[in-house]
N, C-alpha and C. Protein backbone atom coordinates (compact mmCIF):
# COMPACT_ATOMS: atom_id res chain seq x y z
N UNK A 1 2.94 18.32 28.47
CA UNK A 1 1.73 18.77 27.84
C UNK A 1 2.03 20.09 27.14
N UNK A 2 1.40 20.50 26.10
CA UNK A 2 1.61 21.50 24.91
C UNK A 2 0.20 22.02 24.68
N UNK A 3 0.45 23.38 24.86
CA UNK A 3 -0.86 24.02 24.19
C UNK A 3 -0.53 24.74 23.55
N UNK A 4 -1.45 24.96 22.49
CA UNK A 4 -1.12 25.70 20.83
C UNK A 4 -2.07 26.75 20.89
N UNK A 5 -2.77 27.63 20.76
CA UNK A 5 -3.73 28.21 20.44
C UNK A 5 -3.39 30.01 21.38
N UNK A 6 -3.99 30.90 20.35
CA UNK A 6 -3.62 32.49 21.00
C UNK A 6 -4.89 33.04 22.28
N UNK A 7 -6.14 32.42 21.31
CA UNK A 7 -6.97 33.09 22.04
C UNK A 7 -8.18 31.90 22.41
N UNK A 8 -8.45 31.01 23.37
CA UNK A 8 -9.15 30.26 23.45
C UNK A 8 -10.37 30.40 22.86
N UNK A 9 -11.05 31.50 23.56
CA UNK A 9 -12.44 31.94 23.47
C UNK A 9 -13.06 32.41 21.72
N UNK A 10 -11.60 32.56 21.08
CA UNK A 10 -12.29 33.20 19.82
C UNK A 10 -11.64 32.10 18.40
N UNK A 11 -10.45 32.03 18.84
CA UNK A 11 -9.31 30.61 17.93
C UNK A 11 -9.44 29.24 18.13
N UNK A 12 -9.87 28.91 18.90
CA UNK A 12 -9.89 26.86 19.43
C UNK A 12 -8.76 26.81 20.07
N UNK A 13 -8.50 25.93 20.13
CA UNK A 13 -7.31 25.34 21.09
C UNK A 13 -6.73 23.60 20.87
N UNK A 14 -5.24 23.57 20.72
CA UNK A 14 -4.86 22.55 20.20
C UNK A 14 -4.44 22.02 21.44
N UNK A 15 -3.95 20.55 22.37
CA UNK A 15 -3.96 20.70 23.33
C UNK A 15 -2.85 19.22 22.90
N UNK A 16 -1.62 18.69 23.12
CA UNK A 16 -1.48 17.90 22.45
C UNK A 16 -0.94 17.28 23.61
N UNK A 17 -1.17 16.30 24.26
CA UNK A 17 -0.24 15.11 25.18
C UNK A 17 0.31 14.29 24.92
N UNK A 18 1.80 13.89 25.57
CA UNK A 18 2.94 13.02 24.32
C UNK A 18 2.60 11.97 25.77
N UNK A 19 2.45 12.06 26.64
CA UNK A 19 2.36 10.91 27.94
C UNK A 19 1.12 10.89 28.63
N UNK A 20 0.89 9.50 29.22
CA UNK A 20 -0.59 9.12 29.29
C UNK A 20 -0.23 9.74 30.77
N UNK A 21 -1.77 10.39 30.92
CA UNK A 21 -1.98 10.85 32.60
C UNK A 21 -1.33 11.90 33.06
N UNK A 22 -2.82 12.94 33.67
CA UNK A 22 -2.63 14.55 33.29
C UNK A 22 -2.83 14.50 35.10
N UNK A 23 -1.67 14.84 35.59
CA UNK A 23 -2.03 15.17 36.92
C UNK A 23 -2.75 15.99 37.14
N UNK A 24 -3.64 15.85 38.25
CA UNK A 24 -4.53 17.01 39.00
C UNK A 24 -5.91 16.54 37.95
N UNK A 25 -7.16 17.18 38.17
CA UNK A 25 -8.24 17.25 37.84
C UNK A 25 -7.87 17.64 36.16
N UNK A 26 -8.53 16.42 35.15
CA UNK A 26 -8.32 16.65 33.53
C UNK A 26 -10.08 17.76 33.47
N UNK A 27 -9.68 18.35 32.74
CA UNK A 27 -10.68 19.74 32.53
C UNK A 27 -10.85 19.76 30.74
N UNK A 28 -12.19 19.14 30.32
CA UNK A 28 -12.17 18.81 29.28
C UNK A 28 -13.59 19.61 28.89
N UNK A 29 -14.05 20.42 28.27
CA UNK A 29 -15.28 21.07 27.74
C UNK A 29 -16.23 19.80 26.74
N UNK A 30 -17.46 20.21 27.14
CA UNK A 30 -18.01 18.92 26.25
C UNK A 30 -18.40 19.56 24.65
N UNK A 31 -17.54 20.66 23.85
CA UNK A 31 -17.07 21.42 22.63
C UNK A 31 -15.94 20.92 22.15
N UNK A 32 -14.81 20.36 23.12
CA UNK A 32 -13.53 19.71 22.63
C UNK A 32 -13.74 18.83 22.25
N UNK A 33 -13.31 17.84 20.72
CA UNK A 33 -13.05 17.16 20.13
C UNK A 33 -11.74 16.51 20.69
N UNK A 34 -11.51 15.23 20.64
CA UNK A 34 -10.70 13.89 21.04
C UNK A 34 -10.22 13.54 20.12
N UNK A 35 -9.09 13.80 19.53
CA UNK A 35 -8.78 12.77 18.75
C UNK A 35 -7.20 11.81 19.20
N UNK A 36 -7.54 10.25 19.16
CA UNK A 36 -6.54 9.50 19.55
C UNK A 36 -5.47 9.32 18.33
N UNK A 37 -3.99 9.51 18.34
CA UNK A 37 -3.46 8.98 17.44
C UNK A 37 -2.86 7.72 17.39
N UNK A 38 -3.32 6.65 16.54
CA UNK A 38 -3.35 5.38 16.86
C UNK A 38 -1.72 5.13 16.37
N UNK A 39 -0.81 5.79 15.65
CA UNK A 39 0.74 5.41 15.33
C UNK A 39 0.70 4.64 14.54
N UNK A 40 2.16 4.36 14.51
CA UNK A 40 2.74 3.24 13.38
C UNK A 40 2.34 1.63 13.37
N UNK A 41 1.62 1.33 12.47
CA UNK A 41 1.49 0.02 12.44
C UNK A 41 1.79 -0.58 11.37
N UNK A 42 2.68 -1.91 11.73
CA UNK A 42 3.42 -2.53 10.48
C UNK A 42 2.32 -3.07 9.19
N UNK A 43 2.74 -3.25 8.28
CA UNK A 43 1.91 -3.71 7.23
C UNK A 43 1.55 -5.25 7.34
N UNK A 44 0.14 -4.82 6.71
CA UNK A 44 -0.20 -6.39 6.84
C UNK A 44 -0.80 -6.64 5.65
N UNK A 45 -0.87 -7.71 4.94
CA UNK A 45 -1.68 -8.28 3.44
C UNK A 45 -2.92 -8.36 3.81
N UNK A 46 -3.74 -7.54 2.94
CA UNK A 46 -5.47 -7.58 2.99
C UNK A 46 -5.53 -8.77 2.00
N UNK A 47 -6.87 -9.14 2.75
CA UNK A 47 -7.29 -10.48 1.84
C UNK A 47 -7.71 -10.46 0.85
N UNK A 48 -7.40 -11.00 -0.25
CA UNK A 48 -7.95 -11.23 -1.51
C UNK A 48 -8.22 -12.56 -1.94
N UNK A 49 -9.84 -12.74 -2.32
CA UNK A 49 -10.40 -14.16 -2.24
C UNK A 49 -9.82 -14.79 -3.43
N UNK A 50 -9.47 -15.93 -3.73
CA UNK A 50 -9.63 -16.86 -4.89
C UNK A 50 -10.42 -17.63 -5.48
N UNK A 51 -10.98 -17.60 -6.19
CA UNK A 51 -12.00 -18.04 -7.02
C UNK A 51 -11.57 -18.83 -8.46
N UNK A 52 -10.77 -20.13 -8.28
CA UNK A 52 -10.28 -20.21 -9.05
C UNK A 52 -11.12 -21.17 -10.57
N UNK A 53 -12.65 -21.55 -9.54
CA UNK A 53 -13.38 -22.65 -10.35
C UNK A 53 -14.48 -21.61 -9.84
N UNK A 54 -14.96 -20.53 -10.67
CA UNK A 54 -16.51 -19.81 -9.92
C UNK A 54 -17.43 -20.15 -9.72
N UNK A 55 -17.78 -21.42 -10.70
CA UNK A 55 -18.94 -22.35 -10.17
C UNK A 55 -19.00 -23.02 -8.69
N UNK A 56 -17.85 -23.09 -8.03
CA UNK A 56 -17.74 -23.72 -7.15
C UNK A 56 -17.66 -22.95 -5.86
N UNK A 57 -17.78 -21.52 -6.36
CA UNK A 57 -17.97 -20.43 -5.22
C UNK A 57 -19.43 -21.05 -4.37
N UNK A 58 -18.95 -20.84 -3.03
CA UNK A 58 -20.69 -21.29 -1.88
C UNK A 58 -21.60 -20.06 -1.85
N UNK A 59 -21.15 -18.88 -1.59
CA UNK A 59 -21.67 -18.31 -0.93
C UNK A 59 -21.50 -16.56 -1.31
N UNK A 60 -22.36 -15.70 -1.77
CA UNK A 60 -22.04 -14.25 -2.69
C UNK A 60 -21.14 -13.43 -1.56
N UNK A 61 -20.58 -12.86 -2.68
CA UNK A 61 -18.85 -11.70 -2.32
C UNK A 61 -19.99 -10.33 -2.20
N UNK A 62 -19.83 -9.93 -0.91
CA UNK A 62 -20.27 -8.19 -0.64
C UNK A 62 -19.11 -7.51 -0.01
N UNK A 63 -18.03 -7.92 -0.57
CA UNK A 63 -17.07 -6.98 -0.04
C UNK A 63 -17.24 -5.54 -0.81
N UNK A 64 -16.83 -4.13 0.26
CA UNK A 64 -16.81 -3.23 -0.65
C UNK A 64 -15.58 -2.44 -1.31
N UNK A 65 -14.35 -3.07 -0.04
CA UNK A 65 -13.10 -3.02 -0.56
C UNK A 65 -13.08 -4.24 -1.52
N UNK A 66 -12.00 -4.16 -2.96
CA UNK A 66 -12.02 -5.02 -3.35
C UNK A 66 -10.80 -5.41 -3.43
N UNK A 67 -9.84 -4.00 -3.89
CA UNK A 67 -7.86 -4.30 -3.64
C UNK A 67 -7.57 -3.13 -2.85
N UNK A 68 -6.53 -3.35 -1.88
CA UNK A 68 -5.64 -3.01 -0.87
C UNK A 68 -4.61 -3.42 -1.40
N UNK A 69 -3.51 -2.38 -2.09
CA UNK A 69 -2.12 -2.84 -1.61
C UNK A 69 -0.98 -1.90 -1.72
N UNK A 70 -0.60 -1.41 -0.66
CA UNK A 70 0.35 0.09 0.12
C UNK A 70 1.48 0.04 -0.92
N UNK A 71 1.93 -0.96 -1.64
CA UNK A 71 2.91 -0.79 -2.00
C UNK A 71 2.93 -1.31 -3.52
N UNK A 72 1.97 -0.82 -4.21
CA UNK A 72 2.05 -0.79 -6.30
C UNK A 72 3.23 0.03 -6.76
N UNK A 73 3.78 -0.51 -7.44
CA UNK A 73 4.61 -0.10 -8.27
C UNK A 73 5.03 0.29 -9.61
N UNK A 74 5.28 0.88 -10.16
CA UNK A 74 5.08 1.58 -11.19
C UNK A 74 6.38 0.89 -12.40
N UNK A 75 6.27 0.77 -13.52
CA UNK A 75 7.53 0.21 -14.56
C UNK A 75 8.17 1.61 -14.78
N UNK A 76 9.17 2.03 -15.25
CA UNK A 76 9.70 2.96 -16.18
C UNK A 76 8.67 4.09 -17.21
N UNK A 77 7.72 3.53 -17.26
CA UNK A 77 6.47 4.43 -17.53
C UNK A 77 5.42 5.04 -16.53
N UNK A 78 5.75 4.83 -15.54
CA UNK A 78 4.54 4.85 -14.61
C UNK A 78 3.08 4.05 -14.35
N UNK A 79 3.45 2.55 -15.29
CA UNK A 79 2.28 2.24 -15.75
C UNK A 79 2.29 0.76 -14.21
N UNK A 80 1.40 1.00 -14.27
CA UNK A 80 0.99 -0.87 -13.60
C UNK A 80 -0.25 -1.90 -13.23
N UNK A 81 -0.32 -3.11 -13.12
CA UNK A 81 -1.25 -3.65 -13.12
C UNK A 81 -1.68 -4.41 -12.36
N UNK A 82 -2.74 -4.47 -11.63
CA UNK A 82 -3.19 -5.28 -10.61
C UNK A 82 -4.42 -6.29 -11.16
N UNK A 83 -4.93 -7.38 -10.57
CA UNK A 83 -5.66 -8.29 -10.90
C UNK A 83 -6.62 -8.37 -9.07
N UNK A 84 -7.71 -8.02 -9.80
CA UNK A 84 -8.71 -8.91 -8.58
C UNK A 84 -10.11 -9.32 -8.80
N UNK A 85 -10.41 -9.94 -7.85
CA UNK A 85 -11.94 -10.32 -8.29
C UNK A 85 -13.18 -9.26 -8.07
N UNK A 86 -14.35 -9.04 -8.58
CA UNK A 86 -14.78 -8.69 -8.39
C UNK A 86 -15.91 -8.81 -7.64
N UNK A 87 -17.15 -8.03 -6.68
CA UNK A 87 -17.92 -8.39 -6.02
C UNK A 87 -19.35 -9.08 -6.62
N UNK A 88 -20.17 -9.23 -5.70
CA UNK A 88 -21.26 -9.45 -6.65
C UNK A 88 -22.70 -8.92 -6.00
N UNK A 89 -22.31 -7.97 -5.49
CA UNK A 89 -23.15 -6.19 -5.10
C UNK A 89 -23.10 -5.10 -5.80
N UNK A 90 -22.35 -5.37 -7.17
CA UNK A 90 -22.16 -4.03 -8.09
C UNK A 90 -21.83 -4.12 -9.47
N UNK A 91 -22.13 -3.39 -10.61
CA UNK A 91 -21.48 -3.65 -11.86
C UNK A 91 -20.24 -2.09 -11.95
N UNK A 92 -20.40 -1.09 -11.30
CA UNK A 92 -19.92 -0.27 -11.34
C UNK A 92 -19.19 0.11 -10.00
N UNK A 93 -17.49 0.34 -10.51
CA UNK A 93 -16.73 0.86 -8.82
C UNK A 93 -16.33 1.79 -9.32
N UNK A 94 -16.14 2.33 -8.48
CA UNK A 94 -14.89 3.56 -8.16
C UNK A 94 -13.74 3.38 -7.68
N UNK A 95 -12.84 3.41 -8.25
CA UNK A 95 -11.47 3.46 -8.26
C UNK A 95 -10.82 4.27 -7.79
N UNK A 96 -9.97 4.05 -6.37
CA UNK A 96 -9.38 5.80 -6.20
C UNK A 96 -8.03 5.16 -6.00
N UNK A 97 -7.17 5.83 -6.47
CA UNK A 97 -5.76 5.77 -6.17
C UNK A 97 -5.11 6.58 -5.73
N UNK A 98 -4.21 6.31 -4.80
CA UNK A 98 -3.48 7.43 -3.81
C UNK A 98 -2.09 6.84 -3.60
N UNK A 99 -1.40 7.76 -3.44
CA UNK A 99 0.04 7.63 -3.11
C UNK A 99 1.45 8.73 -3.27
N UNK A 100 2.40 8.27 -3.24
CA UNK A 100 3.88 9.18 -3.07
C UNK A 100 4.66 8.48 -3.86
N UNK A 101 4.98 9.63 -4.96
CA UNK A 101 6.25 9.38 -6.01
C UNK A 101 7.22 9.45 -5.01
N UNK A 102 7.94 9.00 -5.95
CA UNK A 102 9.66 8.86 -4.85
C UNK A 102 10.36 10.59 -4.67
N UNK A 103 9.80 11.21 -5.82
CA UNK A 103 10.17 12.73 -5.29
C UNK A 103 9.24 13.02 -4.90
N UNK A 104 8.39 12.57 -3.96
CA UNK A 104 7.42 13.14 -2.86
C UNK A 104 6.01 13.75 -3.77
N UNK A 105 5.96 14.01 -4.84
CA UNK A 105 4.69 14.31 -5.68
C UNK A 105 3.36 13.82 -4.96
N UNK A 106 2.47 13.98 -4.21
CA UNK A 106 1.42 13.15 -3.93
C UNK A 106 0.68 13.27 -5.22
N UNK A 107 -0.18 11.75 -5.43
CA UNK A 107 -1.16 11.52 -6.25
C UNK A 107 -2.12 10.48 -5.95
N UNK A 108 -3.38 11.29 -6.50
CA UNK A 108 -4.71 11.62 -6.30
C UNK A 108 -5.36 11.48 -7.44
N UNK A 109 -5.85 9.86 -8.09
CA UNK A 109 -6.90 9.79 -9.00
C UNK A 109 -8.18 9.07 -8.62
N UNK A 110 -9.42 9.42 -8.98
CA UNK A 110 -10.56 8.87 -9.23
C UNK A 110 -11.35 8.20 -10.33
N UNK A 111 -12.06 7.22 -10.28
CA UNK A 111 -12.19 6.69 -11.92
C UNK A 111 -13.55 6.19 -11.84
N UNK A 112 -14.33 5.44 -12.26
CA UNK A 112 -15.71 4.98 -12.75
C UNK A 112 -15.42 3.83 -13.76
N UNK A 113 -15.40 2.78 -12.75
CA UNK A 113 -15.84 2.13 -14.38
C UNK A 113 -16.47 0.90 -14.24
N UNK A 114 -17.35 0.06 -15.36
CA UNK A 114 -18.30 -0.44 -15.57
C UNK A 114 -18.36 -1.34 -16.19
């Protein structure tokens, strides 16, 4: 067990456990915040519906995710393109894109469109 913090009473306190189960009486304030870190989990393909005859759709799309996918890739321009369907709860999304250039650059866009 690891504790981080100088002055409890005036700084917070970071409290970090690498192994489950704190011998003796766990002494937890009902001011401390919990947070679990859930780790590495392998990738998995989010679903993306097909709609390949739309008339023949049964039943309306309220998804509010519409694409998931960890790993877009960019051409020699930085450019790239994804394809998905859209819902039928909205004429307008928001677009956010996130990720890591290969020299570590994080990027961070938002978009609107209609």
């Amino acid at each position: 067990m690891t504790i981080y913090g100088w002055n409890v009473s005036t700084s917070g306190l970071l409290l970090v456990r690498q192994k489950p189960g704190l011998k003796g009486r766990a002494f937890r304030p009902i001011s401390m915040a919990t947070v679990h870190q859930q780790g590495w989990k392998p990738s998995v393909e989010f679903y993306s519906p097909q709609y390949p005859d739309p008339a023949a759709k049964t039943r309306p799309d309220h998804r509010t995710t519409l694409y998931w996918n960890p790993k877009v890739e960019t051409d020699e321009k930085g450019h790239a393109s994804v394809r998905f369907y859209a819902s039928d709860i909205s004429k307008r999304y928001l677009v956010t894109l996130e990720g890591v250039s290969n020299d570590g650059t994080i990027v961070h866009h938002q978009h609107v469109i209609e």
